[in-house]
N, C-alpha and C. Protein backbone atom coordinates (compact mmCIF):
# COMPACT_ATOMS: atom_id res chain seq x y z
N UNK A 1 129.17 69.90 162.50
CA UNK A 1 128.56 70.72 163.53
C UNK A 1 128.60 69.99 164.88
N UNK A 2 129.30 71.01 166.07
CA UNK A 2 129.14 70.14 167.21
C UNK A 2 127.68 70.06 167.91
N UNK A 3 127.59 69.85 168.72
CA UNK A 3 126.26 69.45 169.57
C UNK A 3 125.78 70.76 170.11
N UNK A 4 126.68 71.53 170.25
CA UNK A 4 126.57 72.93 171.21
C UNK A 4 126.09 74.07 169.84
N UNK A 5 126.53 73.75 168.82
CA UNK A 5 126.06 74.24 167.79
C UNK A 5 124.77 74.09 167.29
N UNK A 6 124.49 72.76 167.15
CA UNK A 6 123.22 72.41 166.83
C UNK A 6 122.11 72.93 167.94
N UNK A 7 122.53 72.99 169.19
CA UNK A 7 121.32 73.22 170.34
C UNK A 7 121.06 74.97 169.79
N UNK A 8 122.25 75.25 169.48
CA UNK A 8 122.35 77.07 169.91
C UNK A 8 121.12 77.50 168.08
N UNK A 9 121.37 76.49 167.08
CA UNK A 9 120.90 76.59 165.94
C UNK A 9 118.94 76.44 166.25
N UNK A 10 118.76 75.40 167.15
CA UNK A 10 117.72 75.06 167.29
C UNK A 10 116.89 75.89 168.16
N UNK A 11 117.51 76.59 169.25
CA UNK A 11 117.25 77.37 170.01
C UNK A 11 116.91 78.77 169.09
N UNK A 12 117.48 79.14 168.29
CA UNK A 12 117.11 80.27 167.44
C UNK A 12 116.14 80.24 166.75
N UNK A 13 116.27 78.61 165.98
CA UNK A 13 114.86 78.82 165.35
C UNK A 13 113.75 78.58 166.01
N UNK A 14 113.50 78.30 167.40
CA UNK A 14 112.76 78.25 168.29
C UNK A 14 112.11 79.90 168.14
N UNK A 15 112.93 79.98 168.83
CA UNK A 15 112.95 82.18 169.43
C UNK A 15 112.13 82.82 167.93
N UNK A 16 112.73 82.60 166.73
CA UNK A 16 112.00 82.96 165.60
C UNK A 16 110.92 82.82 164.94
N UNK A 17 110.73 81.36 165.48
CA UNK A 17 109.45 80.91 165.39
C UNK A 17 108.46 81.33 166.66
N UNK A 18 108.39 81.88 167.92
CA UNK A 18 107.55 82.10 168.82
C UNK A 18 107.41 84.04 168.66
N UNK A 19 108.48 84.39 167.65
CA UNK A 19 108.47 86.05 167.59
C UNK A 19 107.67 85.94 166.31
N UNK A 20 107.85 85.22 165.30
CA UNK A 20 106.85 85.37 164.23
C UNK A 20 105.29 85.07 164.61
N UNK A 21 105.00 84.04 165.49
CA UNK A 21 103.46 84.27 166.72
C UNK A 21 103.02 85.19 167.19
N UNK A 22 104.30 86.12 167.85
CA UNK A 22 103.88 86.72 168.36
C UNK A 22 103.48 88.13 167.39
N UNK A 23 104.29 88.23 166.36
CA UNK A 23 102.85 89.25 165.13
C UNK A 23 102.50 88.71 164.80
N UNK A 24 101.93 87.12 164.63
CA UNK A 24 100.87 87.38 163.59
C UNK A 24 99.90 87.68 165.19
N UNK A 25 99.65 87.37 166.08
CA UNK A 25 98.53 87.75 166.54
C UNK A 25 98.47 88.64 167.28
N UNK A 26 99.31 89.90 167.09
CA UNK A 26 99.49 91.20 167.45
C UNK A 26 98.43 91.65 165.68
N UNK A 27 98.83 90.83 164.53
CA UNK A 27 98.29 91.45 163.63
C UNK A 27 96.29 91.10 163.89
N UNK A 28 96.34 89.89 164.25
CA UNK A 28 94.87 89.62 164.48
C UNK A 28 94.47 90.76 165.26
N UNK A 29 95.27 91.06 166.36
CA UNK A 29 94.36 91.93 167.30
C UNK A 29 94.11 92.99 166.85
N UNK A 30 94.73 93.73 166.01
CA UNK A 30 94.78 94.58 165.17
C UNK A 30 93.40 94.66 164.22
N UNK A 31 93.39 93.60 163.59
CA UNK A 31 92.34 93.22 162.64
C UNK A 31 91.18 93.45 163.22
N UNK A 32 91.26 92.59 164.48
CA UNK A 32 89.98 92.37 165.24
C UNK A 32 89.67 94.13 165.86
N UNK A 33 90.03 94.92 166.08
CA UNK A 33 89.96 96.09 166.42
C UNK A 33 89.30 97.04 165.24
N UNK A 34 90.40 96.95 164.31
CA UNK A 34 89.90 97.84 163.19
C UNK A 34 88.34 97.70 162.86
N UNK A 35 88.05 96.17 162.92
CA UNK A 35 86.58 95.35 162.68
C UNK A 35 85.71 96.04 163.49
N UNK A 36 85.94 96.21 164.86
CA UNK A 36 84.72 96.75 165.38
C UNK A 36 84.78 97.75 165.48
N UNK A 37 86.08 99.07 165.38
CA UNK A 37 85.95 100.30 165.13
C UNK A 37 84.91 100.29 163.78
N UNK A 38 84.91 99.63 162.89
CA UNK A 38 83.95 99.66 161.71
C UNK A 38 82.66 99.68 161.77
N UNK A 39 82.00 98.49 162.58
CA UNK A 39 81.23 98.00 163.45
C UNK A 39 80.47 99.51 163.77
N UNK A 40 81.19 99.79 164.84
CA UNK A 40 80.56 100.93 165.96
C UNK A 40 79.89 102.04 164.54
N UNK A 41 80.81 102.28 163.72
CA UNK A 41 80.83 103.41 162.33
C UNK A 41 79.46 103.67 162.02
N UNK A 42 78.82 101.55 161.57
CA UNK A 42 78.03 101.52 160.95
C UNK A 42 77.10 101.65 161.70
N UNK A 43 76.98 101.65 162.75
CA UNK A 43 75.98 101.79 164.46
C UNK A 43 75.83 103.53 163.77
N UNK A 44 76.49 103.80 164.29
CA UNK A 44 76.48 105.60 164.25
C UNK A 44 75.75 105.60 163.10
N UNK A 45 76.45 105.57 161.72
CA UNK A 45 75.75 105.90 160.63
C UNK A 45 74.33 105.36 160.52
N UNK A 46 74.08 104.24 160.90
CA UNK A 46 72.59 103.53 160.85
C UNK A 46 71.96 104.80 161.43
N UNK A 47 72.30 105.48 162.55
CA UNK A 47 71.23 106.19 163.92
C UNK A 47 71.32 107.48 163.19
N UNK A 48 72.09 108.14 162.76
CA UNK A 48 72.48 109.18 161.87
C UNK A 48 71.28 109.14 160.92
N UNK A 49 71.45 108.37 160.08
CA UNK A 49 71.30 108.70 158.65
C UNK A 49 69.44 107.53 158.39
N UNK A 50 69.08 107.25 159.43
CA UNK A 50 67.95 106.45 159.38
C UNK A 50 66.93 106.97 158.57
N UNK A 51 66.65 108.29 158.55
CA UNK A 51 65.90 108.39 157.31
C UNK A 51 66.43 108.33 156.34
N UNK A 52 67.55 108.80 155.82
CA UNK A 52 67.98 108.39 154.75
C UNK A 52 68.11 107.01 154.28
N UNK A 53 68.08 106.17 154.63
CA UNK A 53 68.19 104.69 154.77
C UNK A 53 66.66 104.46 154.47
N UNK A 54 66.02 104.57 154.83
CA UNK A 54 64.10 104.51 155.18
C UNK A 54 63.68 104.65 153.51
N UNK A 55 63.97 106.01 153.20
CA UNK A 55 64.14 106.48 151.27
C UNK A 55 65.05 105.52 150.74
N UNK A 56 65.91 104.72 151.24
CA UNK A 56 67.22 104.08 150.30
C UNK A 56 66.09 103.00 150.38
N UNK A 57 66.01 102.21 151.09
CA UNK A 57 65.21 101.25 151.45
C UNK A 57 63.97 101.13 150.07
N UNK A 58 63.20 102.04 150.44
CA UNK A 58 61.77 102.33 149.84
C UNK A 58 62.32 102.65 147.96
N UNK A 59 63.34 103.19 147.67
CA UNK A 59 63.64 103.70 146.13
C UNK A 59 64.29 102.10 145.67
N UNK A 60 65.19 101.40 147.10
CA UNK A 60 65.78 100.14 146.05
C UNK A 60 64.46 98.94 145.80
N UNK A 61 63.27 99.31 146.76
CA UNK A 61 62.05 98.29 146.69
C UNK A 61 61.12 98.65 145.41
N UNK A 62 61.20 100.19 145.33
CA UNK A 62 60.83 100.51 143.62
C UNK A 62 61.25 100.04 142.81
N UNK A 63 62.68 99.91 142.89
CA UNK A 63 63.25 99.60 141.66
C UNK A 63 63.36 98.42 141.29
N UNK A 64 63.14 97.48 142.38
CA UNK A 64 63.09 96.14 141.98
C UNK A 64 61.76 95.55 141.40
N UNK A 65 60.52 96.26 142.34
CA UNK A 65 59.47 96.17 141.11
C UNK A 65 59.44 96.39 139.81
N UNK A 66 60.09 97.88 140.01
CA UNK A 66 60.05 98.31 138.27
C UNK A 66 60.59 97.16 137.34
N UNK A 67 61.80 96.44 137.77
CA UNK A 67 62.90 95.45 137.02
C UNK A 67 62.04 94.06 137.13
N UNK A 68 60.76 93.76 137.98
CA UNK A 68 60.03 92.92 137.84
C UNK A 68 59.25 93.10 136.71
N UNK A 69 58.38 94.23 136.72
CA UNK A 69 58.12 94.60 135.58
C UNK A 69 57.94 94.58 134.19
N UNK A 70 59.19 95.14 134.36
CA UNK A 70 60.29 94.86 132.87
C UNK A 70 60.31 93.64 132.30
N UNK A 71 60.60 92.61 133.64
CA UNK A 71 61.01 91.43 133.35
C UNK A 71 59.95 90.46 132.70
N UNK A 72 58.55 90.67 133.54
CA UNK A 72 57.19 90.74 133.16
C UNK A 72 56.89 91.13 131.84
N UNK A 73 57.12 91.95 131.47
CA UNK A 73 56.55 92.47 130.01
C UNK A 73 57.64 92.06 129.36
N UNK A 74 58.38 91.80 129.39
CA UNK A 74 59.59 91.22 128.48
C UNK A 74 58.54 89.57 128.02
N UNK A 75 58.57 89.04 128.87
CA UNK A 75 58.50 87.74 129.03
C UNK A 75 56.21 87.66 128.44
């Protein structure tokens, strides 16, 4: 291999290596987007659905007594 070969070899894998950078953090930004589109979701749904949540809340605090309980009279 001449010298002009080797530069033109090195130069490519340069270029391939700064285009494979450049998705992965086209993919981060991506990531990072989808994340707070999610984010915002669970905002909405929290303000939405707050009573429902309030009953979710209050039935999973029953039920963990009840399973205290249990656990109680088991024991």
């Amino acid at each position: 291999m001449t010298e002009e070969e080797e530069e033109e070899e090195e130069e490519e894998e340069e270029e391939e290596e700064e285009e494979e950078e450049e998705e992965e953090e086209e993919e981060e930004e991506e990531e990072e987007e989808e994340e707070e589109e999610k984010e915002e979701e669970k905002e909405e749904c929290t303000v939405q659905d707050l009573p429902n949540l309030m009953t979710h809340t209050h039935s999973s605090r029953h039920t963990k007594q009840h399973k205290t309980q249990i656990l109680h009279d088991f024991l």
